[in-house]
N, C-alpha and C. Protein backbone atom coordinates (compact mmCIF):
# COMPACT_ATOMS: atom_id res chain seq x y z
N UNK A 1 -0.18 3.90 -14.13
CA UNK A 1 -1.37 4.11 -13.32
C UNK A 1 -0.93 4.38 -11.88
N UNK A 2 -1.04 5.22 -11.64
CA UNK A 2 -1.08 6.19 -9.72
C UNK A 2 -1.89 5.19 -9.27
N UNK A 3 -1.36 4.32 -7.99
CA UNK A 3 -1.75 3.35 -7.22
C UNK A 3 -1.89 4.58 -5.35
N UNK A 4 -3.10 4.23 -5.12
CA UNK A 4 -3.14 4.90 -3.54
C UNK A 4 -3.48 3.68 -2.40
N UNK A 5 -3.58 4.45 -1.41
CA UNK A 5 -3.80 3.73 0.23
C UNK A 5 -5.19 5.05 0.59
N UNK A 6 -5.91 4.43 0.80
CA UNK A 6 -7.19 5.22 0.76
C UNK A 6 -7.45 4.94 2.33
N UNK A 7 -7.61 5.71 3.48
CA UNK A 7 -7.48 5.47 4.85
C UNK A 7 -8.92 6.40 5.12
N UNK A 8 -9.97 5.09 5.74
CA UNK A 8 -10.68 5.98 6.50
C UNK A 8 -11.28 4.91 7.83
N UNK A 9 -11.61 4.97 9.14
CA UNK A 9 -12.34 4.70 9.86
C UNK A 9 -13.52 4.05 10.57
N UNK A 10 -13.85 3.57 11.05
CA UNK A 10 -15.30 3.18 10.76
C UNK A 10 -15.64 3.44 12.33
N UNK A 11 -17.00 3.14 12.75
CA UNK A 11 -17.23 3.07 14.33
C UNK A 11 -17.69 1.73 14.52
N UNK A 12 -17.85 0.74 13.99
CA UNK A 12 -17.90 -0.78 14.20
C UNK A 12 -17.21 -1.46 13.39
N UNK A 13 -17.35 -2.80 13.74
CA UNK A 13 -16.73 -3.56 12.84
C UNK A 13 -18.05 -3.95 11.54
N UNK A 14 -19.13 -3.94 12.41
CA UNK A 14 -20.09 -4.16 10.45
C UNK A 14 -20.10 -2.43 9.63
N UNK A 15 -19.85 -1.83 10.29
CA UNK A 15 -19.74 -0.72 8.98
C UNK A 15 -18.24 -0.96 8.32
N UNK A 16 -17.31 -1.25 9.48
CA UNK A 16 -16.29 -1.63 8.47
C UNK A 16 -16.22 -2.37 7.49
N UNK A 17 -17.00 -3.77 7.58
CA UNK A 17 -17.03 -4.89 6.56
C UNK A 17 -18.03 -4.60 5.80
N UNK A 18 -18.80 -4.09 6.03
CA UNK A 18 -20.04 -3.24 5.08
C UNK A 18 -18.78 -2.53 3.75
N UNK A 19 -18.52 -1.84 4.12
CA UNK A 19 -17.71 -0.60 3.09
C UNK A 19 -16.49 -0.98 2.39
N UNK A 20 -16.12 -2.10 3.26
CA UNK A 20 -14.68 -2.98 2.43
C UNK A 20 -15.46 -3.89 1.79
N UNK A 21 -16.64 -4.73 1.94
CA UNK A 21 -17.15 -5.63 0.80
C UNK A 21 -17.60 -5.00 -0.20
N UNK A 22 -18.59 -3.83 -0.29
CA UNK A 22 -19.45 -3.00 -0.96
C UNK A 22 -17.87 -2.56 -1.93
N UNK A 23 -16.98 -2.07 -1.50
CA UNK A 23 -16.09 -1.10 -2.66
C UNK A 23 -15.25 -2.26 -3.30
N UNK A 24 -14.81 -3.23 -2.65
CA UNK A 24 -14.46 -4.42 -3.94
C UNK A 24 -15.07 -4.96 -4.00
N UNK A 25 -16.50 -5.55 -4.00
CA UNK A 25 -17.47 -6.24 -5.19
C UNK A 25 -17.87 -5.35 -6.04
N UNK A 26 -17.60 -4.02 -5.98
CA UNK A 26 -17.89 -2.91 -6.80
C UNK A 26 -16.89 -2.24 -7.54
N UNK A 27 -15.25 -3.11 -7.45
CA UNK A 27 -14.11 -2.71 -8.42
C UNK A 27 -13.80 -1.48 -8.22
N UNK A 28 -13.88 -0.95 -6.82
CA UNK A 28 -13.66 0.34 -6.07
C UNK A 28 -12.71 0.39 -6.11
N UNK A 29 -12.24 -0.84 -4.97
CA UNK A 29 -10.58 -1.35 -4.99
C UNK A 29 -10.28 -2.35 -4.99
N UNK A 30 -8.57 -2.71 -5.19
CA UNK A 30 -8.83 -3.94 -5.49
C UNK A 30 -8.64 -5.17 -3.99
N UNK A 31 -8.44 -4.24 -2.78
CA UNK A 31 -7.88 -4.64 -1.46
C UNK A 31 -8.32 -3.65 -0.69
N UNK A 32 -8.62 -4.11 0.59
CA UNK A 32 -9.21 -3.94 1.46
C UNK A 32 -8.52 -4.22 3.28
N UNK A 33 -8.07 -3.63 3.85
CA UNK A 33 -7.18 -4.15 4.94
C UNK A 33 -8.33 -3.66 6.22
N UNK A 34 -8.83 -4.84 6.86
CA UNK A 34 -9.75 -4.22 8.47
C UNK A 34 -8.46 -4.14 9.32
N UNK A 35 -8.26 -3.06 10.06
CA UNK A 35 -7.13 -2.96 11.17
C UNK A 35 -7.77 -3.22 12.63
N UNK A 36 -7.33 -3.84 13.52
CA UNK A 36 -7.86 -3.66 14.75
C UNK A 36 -8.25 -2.69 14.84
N UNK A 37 -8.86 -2.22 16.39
CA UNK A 37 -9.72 -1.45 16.89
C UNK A 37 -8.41 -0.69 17.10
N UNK A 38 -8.63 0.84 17.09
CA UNK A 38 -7.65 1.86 17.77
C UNK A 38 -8.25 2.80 18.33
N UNK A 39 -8.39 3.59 19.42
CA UNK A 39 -8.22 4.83 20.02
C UNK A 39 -8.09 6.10 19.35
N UNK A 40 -9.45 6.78 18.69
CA UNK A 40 -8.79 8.03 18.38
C UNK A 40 -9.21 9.05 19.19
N UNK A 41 -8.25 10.39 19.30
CA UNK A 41 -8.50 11.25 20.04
C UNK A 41 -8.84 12.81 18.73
N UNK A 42 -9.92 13.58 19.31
CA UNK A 42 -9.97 13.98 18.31
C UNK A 42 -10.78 15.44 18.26
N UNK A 43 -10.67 17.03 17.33
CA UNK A 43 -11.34 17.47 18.34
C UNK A 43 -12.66 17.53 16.72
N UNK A 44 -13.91 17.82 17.47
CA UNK A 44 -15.16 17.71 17.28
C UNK A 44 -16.33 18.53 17.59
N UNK A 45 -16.18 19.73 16.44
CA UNK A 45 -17.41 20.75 16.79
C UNK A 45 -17.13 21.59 18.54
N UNK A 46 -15.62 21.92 18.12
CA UNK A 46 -15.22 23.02 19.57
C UNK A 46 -14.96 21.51 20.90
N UNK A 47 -15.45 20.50 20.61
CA UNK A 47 -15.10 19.85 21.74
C UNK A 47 -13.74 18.79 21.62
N UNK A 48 -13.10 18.31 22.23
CA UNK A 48 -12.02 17.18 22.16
C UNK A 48 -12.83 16.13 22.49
N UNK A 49 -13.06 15.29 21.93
CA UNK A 49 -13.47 13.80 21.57
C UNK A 49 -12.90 12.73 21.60
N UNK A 50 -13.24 11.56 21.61
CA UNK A 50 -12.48 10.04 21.98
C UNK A 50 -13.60 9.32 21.23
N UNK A 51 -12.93 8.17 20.37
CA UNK A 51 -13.53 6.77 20.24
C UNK A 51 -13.24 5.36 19.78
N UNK A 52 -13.63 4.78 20.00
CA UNK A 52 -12.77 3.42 19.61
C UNK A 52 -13.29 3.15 18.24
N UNK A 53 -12.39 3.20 17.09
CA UNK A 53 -13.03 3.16 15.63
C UNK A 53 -11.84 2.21 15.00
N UNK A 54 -12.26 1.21 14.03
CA UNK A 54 -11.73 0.08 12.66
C UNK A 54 -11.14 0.94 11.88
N UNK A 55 -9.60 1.49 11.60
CA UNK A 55 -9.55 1.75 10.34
C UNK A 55 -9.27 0.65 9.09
N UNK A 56 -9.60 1.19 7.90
CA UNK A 56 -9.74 0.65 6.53
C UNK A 56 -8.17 1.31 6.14
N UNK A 57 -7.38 0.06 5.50
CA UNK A 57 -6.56 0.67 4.22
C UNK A 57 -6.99 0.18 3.24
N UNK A 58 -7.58 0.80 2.24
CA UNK A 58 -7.88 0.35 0.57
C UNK A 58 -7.14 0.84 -0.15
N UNK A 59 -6.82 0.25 -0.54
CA UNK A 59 -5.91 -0.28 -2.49
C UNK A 59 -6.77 0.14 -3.41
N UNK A 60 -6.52 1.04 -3.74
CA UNK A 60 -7.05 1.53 -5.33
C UNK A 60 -6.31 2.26 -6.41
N UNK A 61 -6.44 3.05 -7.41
CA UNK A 61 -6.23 3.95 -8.77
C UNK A 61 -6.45 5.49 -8.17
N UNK A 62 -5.74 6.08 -8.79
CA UNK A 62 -6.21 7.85 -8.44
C UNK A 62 -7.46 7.45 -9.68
N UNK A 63 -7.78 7.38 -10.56
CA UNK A 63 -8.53 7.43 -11.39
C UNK A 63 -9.62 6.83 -10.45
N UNK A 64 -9.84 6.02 -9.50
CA UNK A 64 -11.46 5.78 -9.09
C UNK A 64 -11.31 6.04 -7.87
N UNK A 65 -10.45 6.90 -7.96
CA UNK A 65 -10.54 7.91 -6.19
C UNK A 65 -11.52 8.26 -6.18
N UNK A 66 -12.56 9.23 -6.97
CA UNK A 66 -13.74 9.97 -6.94
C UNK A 66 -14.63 8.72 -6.60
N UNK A 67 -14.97 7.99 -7.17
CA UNK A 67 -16.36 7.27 -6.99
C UNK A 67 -16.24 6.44 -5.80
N UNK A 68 -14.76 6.26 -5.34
CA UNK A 68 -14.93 5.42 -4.29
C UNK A 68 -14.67 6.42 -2.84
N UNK A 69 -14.39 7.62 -3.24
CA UNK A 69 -14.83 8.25 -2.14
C UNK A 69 -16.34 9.09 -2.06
N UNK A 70 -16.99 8.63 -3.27
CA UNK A 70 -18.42 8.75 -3.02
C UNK A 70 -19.06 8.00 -2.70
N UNK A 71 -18.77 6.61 -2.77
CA UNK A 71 -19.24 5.17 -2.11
C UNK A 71 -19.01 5.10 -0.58
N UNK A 72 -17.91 5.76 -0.18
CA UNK A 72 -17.54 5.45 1.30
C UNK A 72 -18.28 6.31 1.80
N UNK A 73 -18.54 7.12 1.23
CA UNK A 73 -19.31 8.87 1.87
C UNK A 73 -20.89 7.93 2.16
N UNK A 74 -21.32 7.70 1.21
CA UNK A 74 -23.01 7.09 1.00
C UNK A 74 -23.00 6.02 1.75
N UNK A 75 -22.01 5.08 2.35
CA UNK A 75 -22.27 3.95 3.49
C UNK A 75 -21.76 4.68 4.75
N UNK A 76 -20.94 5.24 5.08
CA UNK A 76 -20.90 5.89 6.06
C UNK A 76 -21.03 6.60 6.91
N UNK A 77 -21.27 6.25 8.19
CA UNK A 77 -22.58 6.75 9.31
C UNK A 77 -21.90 8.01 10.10
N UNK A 78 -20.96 8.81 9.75
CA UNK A 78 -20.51 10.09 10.06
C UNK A 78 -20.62 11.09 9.35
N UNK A 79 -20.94 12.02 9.81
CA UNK A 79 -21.56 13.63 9.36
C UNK A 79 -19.96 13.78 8.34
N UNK A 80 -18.60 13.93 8.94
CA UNK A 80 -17.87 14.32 8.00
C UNK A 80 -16.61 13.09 8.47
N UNK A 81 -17.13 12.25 7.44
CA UNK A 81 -15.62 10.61 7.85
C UNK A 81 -14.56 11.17 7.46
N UNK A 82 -13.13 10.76 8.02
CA UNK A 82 -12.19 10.91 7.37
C UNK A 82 -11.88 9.85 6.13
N UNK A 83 -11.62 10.63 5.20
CA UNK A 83 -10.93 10.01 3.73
C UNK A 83 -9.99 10.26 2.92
N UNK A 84 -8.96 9.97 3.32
CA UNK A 84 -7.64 10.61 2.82
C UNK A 84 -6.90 9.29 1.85
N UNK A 85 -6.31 10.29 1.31
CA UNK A 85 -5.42 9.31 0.21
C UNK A 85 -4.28 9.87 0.23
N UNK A 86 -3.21 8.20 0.33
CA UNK A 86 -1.50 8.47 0.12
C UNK A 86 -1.65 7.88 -1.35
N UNK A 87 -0.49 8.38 -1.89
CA UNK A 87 -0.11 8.09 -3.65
C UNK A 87 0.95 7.32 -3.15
N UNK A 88 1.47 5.95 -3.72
CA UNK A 88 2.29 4.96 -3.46
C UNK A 88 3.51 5.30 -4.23
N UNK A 89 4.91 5.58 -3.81
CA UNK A 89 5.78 6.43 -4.14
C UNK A 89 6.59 5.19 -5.40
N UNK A 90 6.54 4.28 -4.48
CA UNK A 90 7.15 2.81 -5.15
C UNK A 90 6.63 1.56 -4.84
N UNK A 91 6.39 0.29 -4.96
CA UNK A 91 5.78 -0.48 -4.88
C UNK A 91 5.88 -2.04 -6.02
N UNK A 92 6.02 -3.24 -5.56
CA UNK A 92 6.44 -3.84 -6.73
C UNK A 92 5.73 -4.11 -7.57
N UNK A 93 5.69 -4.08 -9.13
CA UNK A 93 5.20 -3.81 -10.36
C UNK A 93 4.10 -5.01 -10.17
N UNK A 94 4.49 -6.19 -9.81
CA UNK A 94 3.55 -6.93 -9.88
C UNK A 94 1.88 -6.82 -9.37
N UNK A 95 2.01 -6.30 -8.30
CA UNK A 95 1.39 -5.99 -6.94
C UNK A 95 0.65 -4.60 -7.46
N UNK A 96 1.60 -3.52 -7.88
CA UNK A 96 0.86 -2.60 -8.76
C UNK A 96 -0.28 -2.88 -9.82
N UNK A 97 0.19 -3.74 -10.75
CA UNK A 97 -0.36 -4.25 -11.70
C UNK A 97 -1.49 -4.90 -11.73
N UNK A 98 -1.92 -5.55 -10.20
CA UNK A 98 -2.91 -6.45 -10.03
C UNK A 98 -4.17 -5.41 -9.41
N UNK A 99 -2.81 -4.72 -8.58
CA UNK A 99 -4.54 -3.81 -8.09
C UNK A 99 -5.07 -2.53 -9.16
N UNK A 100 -4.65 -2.38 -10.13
CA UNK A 100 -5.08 -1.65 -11.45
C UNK A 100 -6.02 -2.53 -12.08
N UNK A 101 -5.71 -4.07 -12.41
CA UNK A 101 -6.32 -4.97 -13.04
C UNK A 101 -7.95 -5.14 -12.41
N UNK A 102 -7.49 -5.05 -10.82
CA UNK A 102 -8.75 -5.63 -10.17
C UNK A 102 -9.58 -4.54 -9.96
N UNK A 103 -9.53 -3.16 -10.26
CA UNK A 103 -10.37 -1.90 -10.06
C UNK A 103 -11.10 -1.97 -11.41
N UNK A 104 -11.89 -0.62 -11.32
CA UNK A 104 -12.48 -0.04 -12.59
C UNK A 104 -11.79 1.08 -13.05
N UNK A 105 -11.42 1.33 -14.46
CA UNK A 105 -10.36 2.13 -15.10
C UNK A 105 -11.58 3.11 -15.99
């Protein structure tokens, strides 16, 4: 099972905890990481942009990539959020194993 890091943003901290509770009580994923606040710079409809936004790392399956980037899409208060996914190259089996267990297959 293809284990990812699902990285997207938020503009507060309750949309952040909104979208990390909502996708694992919902077996989205099986982990959820709130990062401090960071600085992004960014450009935006012809303009260069700034804002202070929460990113999310979530733990999930390529297999419930789709629904849980339709879940993040439907709580999230940006016209186009970023939602990108890394595929985990290596990782220890155990740790693999749990966040497969704790998703929906």
């Amino acid at each position: 099972m293809e284990t990812l890091i699902v990285i997207t943003n938020c503009p507060d901290e309750e949309t952040a905890n909104a979208i990390a509770l909502a996708v694992v009580e919902e077996r989205l994923a099986a982990c959820v990481n709130i990062l401090p606040r960071v600085q992004s710079l960014y450009r935006w409809q012809g303009s260069v942009e700034s804002a202070a936004e929460i990113p999310l790392l979530i733990k999930t399956t390529a297999g419930n990539y789709p629904a849980l980037e339709a879940r993040i899409t439907a709580l999230h208060p940006y016209e186009v959020p970023e939602i990108v996914a890394l595929p985990l190259a290596r990782g220890l089996p155990a740790y693999l194993n749990w966040v497969a267990a704790e998703t929906l297959q």
